[in-house]
Protein backbone atom coordinates (compact mmCIF):
# COMPACT_ATOMS: atom_id res chain seq x y z
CA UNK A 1 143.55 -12.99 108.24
CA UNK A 2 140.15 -14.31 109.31
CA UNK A 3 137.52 -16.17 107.70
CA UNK A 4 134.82 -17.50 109.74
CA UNK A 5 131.37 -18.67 108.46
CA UNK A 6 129.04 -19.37 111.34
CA UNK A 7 125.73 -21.07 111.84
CA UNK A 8 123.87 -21.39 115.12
CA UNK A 9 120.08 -21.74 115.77
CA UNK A 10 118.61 -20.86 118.68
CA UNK A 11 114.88 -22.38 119.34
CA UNK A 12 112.08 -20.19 121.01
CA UNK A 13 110.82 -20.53 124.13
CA UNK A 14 108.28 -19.28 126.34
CA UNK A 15 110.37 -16.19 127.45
CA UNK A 16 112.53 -15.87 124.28
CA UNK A 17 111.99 -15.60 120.57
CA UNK A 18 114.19 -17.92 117.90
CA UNK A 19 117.33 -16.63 116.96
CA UNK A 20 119.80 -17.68 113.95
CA UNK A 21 123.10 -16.33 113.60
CA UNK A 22 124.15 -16.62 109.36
CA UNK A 23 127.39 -14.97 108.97
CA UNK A 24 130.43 -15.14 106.57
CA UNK A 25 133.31 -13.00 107.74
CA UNK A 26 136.49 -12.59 106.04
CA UNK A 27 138.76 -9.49 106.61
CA UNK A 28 142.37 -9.00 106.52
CA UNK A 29 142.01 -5.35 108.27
CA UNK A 30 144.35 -4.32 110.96
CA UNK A 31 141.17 -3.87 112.93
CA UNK A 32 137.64 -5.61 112.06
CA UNK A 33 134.84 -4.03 113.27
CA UNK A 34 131.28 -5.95 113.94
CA UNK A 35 128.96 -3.31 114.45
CA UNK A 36 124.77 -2.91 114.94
CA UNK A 37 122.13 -2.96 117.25
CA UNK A 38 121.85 -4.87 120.30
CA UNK A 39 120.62 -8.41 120.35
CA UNK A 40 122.19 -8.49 116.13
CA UNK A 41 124.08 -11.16 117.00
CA UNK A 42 127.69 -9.59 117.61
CA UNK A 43 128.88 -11.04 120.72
CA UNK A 44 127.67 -14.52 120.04
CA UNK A 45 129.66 -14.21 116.46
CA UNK A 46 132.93 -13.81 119.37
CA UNK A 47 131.99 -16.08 121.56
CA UNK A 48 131.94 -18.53 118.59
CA UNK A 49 135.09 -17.07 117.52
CA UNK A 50 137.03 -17.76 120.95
CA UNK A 51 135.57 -21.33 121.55
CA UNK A 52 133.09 -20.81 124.18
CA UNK A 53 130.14 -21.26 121.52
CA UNK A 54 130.02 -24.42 119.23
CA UNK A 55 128.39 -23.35 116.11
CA UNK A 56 126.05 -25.61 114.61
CA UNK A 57 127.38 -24.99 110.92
CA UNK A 58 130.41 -23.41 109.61
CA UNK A 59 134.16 -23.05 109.68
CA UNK A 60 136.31 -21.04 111.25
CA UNK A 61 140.11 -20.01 110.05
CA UNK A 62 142.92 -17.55 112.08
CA UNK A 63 145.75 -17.03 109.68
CA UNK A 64 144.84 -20.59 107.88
CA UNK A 65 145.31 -22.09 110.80
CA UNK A 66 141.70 -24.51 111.30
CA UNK A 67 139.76 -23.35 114.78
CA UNK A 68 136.60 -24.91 114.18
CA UNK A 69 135.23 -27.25 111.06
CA UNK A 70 131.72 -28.57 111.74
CA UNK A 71 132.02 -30.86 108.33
CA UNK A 72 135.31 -32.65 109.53
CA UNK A 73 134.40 -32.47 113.67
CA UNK A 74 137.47 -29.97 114.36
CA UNK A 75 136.92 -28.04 116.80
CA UNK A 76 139.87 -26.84 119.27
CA UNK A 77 138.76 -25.64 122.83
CA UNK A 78 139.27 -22.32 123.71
CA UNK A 79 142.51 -22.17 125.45
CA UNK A 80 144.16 -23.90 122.42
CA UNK A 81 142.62 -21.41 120.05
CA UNK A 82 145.29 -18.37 120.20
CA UNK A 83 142.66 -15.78 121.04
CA UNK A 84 143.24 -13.24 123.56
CA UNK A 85 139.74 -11.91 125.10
CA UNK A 86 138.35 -8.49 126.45
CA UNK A 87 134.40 -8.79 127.56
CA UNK A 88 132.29 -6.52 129.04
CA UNK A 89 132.43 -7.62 132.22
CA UNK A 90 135.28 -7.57 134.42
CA UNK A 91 138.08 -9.56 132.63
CA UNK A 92 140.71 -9.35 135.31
CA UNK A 93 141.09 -12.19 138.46
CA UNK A 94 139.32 -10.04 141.30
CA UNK A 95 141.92 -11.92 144.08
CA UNK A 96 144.48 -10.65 142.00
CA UNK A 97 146.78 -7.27 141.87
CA UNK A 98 147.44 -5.91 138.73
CA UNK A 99 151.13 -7.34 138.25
CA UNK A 100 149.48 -10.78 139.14
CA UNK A 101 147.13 -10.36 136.31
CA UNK A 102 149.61 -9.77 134.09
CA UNK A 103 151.77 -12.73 135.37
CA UNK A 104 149.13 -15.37 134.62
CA UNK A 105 149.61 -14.74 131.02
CA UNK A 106 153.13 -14.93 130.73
CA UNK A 107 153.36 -18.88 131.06
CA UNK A 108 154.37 -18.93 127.18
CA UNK A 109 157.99 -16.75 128.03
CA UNK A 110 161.00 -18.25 129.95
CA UNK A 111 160.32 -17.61 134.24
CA UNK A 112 163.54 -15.44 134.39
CA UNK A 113 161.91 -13.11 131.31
CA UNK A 114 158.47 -12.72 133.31
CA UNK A 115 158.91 -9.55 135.53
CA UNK A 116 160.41 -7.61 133.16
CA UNK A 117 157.45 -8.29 130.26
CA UNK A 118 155.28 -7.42 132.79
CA UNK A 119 156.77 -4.48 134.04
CA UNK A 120 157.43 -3.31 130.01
CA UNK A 121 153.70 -3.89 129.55
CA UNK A 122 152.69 -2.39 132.88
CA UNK A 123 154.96 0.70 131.24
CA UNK A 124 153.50 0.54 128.00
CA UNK A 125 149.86 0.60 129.14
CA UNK A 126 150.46 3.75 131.46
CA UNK A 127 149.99 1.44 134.74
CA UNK A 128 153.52 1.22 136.31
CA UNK A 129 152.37 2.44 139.29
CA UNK A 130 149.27 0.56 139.95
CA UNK A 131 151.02 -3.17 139.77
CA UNK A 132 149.81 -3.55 143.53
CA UNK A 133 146.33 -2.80 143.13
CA UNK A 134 143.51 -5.23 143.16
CA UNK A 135 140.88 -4.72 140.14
CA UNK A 136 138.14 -2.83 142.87
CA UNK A 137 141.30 -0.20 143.69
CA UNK A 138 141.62 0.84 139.53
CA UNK A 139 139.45 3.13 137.67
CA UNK A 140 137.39 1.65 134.79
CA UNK A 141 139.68 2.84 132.22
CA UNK A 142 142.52 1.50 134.12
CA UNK A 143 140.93 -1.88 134.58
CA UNK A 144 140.08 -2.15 130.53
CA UNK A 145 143.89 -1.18 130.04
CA UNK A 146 145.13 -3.64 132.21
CA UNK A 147 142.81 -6.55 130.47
CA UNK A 148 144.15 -5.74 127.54
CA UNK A 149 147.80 -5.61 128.27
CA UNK A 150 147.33 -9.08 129.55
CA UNK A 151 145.49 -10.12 126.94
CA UNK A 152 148.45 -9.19 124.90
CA UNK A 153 150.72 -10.96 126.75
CA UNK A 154 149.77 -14.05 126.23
CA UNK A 155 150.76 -13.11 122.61
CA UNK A 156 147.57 -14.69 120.75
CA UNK A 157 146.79 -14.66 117.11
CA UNK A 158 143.91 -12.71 117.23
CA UNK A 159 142.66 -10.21 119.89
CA UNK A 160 138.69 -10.14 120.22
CA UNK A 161 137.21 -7.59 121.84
CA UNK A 162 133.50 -6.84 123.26
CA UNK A 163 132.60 -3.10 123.44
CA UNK A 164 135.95 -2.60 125.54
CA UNK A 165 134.89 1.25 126.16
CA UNK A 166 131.60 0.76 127.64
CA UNK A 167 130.81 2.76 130.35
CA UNK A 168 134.16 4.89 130.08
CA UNK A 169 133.78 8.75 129.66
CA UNK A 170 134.63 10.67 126.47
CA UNK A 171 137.95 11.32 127.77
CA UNK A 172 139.13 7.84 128.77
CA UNK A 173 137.51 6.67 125.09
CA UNK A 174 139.88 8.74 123.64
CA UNK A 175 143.20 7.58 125.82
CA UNK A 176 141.71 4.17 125.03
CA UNK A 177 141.74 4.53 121.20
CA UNK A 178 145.40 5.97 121.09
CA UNK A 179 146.72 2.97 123.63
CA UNK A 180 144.85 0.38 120.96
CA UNK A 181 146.31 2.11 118.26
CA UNK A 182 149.77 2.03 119.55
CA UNK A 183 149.72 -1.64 120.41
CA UNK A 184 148.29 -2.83 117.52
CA UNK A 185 150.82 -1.13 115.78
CA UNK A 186 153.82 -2.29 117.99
CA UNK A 187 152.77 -5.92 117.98
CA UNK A 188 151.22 -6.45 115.10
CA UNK A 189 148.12 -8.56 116.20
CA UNK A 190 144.54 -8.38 114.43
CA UNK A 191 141.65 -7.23 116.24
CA UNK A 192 138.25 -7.94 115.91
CA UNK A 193 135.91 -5.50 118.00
CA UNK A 194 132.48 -5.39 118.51
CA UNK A 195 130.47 -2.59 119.09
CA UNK A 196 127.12 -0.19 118.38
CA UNK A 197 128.66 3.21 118.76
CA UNK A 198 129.59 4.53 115.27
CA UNK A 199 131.97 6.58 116.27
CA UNK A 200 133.72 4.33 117.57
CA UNK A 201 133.69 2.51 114.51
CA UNK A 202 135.25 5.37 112.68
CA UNK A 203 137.45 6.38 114.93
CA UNK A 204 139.09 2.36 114.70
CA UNK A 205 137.99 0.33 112.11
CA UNK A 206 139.91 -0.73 109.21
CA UNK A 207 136.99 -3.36 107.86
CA UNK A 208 133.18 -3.09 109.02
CA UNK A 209 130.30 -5.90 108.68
CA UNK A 210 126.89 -4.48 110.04
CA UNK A 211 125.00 -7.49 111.49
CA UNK A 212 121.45 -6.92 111.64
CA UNK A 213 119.13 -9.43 113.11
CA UNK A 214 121.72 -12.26 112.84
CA UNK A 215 123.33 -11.23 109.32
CA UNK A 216 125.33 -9.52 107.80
CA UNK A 217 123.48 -6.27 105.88
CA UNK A 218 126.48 -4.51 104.33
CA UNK A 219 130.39 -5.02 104.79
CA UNK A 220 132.80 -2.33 103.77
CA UNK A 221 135.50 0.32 105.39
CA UNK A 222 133.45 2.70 107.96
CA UNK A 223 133.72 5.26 105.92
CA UNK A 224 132.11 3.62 102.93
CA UNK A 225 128.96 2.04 105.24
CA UNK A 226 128.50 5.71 106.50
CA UNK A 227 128.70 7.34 103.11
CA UNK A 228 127.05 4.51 100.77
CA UNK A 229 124.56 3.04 103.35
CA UNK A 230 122.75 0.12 101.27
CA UNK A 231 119.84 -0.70 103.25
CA UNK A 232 117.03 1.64 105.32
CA UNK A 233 118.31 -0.48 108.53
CA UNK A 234 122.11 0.48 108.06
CA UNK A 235 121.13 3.99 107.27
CA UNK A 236 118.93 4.25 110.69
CA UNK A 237 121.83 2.74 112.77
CA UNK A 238 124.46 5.29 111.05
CA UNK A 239 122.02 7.61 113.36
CA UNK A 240 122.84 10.74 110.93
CA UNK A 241 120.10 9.75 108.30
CA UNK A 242 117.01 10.57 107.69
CA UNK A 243 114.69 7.58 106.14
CA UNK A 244 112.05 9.17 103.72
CA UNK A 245 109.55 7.49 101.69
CA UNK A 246 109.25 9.07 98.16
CA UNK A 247 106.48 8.20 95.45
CA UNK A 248 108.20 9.52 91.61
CA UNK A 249 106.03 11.82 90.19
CA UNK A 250 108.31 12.79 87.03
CA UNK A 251 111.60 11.95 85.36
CA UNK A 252 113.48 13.93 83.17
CA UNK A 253 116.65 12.38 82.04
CA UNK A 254 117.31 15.68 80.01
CA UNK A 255 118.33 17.30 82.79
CA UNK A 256 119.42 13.97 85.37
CA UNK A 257 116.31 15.15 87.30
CA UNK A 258 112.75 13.64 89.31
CA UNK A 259 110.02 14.87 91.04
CA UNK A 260 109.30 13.52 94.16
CA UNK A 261 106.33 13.33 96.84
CA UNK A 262 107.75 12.69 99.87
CA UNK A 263 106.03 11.09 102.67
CA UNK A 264 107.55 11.60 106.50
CA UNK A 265 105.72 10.52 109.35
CA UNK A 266 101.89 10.28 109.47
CA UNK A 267 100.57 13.52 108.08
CA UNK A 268 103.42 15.20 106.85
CA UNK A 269 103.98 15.15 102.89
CA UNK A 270 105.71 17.75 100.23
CA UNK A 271 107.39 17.51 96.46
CA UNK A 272 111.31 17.94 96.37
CA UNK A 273 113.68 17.55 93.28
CA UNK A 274 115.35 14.74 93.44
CA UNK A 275 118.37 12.70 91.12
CA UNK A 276 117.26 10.78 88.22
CA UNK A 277 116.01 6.98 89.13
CA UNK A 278 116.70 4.83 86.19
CA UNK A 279 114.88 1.38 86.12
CA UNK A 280 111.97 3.43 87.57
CA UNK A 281 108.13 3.79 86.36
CA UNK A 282 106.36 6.95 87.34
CA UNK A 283 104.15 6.16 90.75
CA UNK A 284 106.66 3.96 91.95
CA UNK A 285 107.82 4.11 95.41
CA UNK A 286 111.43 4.14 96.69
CA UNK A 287 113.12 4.40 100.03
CA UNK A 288 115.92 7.42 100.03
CA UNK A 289 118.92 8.52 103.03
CA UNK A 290 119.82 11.73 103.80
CA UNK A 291 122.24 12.79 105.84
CA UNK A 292 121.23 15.19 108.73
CA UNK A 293 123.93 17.48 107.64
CA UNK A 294 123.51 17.53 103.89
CA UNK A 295 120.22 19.19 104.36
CA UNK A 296 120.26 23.28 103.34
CA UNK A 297 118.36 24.57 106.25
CA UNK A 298 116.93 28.09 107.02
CA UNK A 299 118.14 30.48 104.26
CA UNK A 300 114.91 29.74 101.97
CA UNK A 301 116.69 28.50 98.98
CA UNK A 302 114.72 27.66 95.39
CA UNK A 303 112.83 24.60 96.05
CA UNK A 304 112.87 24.63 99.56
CA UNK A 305 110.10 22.94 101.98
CA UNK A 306 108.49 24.94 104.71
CA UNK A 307 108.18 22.53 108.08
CA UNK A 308 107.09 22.79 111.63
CA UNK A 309 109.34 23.36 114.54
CA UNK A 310 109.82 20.65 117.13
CA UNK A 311 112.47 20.86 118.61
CA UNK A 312 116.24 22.84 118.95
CA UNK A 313 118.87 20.26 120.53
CA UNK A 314 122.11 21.95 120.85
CA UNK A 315 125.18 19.75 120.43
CA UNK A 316 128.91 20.33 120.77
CA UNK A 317 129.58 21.74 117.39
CA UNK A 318 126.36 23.25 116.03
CA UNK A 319 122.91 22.09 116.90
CA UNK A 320 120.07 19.46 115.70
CA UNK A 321 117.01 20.48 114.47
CA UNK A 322 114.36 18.40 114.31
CA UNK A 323 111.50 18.91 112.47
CA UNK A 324 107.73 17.94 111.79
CA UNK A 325 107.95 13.99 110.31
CA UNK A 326 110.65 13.60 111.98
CA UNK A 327 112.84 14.98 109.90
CA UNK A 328 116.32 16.15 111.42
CA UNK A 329 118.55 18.53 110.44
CA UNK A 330 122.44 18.81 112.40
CA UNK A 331 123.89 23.05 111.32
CA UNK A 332 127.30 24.09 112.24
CA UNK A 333 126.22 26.81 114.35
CA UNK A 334 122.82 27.76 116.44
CA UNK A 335 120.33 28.90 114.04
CA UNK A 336 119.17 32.45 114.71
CA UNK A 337 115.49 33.59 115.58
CA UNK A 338 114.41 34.20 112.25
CA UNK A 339 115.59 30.79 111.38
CA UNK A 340 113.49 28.90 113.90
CA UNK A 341 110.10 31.12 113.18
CA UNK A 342 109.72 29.54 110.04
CA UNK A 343 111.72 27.34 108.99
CA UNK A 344 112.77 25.99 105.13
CA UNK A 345 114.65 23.16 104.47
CA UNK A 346 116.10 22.19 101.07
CA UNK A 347 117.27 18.36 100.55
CA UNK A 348 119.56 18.54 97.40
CA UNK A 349 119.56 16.06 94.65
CA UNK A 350 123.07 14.23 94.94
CA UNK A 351 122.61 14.03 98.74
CA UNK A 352 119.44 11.66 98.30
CA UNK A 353 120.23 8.21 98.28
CA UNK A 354 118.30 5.31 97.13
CA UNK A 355 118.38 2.87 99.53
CA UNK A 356 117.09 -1.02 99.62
CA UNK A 357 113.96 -2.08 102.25
């Protein structure tokens, strides 16, 4: 398990706005994901994680064992911290071959027990055959694979790493998320992973924390952020909502219903039904997600919304549409001509959620 509170300021300058990271992590997940935008604050929450960043507040705990306690003036340099790292950048030694990589992290097992952990890994990792290379003579996937098994073989308590798939294709993503998979499974160890592709997110993440702006906006499984998103922010960065302003016109707790004036974009306003809003006053004005995909589109249902065209995207199951006010809509297959001349949408009730500012 880790718990890890962190504080650290960071003053303005000329060139730079202030920055304060504010976080309280604790997760006992398999995998932890931090996940948002760039510049949230997610690779400095690592970096004080790993000991190469003295927070200026906080306290930090791997399996109750004390890494950092600003209170009591503990904090343990990085190499004594147990954390095996995966950055960005280039992790392995450049005047290095593979097997030598490896090597340098296997100073914890007996000498005579080194070549063959390395040449298990080297197995494991789908790299036997590379062990002469230098990092320049391995692919990028091969490269992030070989970081990691050396990162695991320096068996630390906690594996952290830093958007390990960026700038690997769709197909070596995939290879990489059934290798992580597997060794997290065969040894056990807890990952934290940052990272701003959702997908990703879902595709590994056991617990999520969405940093925004140098805190934490909603923690939860994946699944749960992506379904329940609590704030207009977390919604946008899901990247499948749509963020609509709605003034209430009517409620009718008879039938669990309201009428709604939606405003989208500059110029661009209609009335839907929407779900009952208890705790609400007629005129006042709430924030609701929708997801792309729960939006009835094109068969001109009761209560549907006629919109401008903008714009046809096609994607690798179905296709986006997007719409005047920016409103997008994701179908399972490419709407047909009759469709696109004029299109209706229909955003049901239960799909609309109200969402915080």
């Amino acid at each position: 398990m880790i718990e890890a509170h962190i504080r650290k300021v960071f003053a303005g300058s000329s060139g730079s706005a202030p920055f304060e990271l504010n976080i309280h992590v604790k997760s006992d997940a398999e995998i932890t994901v931090l996940f948002g935008p760039s510049g949230a604050g997610k690779s400095l929450s690592l970096d004080c994680i790993a000991g190469f960043v003295r927070p200026d507040e906080g306290r930090i705990l791997v399996d109750d064992r004390l890494l950092f306690d600003a209170d009591s003036g503990v904090s343990l340099p990085a190499r004594e911290r147990g954390c095996g790292c995966v950055f960005q950048s280039e992790s392995l030694f450049p005047h290095m071959n593979l097997f030598e990589n490896l090597w340098f992290a296997t100073v914890r097992f007996p000498r005579r027990e080194r070549p063959g952990k390395v040449r298990e890994m080297l197995e494991r990792f789908h790299l036997d055959e590379l062990g002469l290379r230098r990092p320049h003579e391995l692919s990028g996937g091969q490269r992030q694979r070989g970081a990691i098994a050396r990162a695991i073989l320096s068996q630390p308590s906690l594996l952290l790493l830093d958007e390990p798939t960026r700038g690997l294709d769709a197909a070596l993503r995939q290879e990489f998320y059934s290798l992580l998979k597997e060794a997290r499974s065969a040894f056990g160890i807890p990952v934290v992973m940052v990272t701003h592709d959702v997908e990703e997110a879902l595709e590994l993440g056991v617990g999520m924390h969405v940093l925004v702006g140098g805190r934490i906006a909603q923690s939860g499984t994946p699944k749960e952020i992506l379904d329940a998103p609590a704030t207009a922010a977390v919604a946008r960065l899901m990247g499948c909502y749509n963020v609509l302003q709605a003034e209430v016109l009517g409620l009718d707790p008879a039938t669990n219903r309201s009428r709604l004036r939606i405003s989208a974009g500059d110029e661009t306003r209609f009335e839907i039904i929407g779900p009952y809003l208890p705790g609400l006053m007629l005129g006042a004005k709430v924030q609701l997600a929708v997801r792309e995909d729960e939006i009835e589109f094109g068969t001109a249902p009761e209560g549907g919304v006629k919109l401008q065209l903008r714009a046809v995207v096609p994607l690798v199951r179905g296709a986006r549409i997007e719409l005047e006010g920016g409103i997008r809509v994701s179908v399972p297959a490419p709407p047909d001509r009759d469709q696109l001349r004029s299109p209706v949408v229909r955003f049901r009730p239960q799909s609309l959620r109200v969402v915080k500012s």
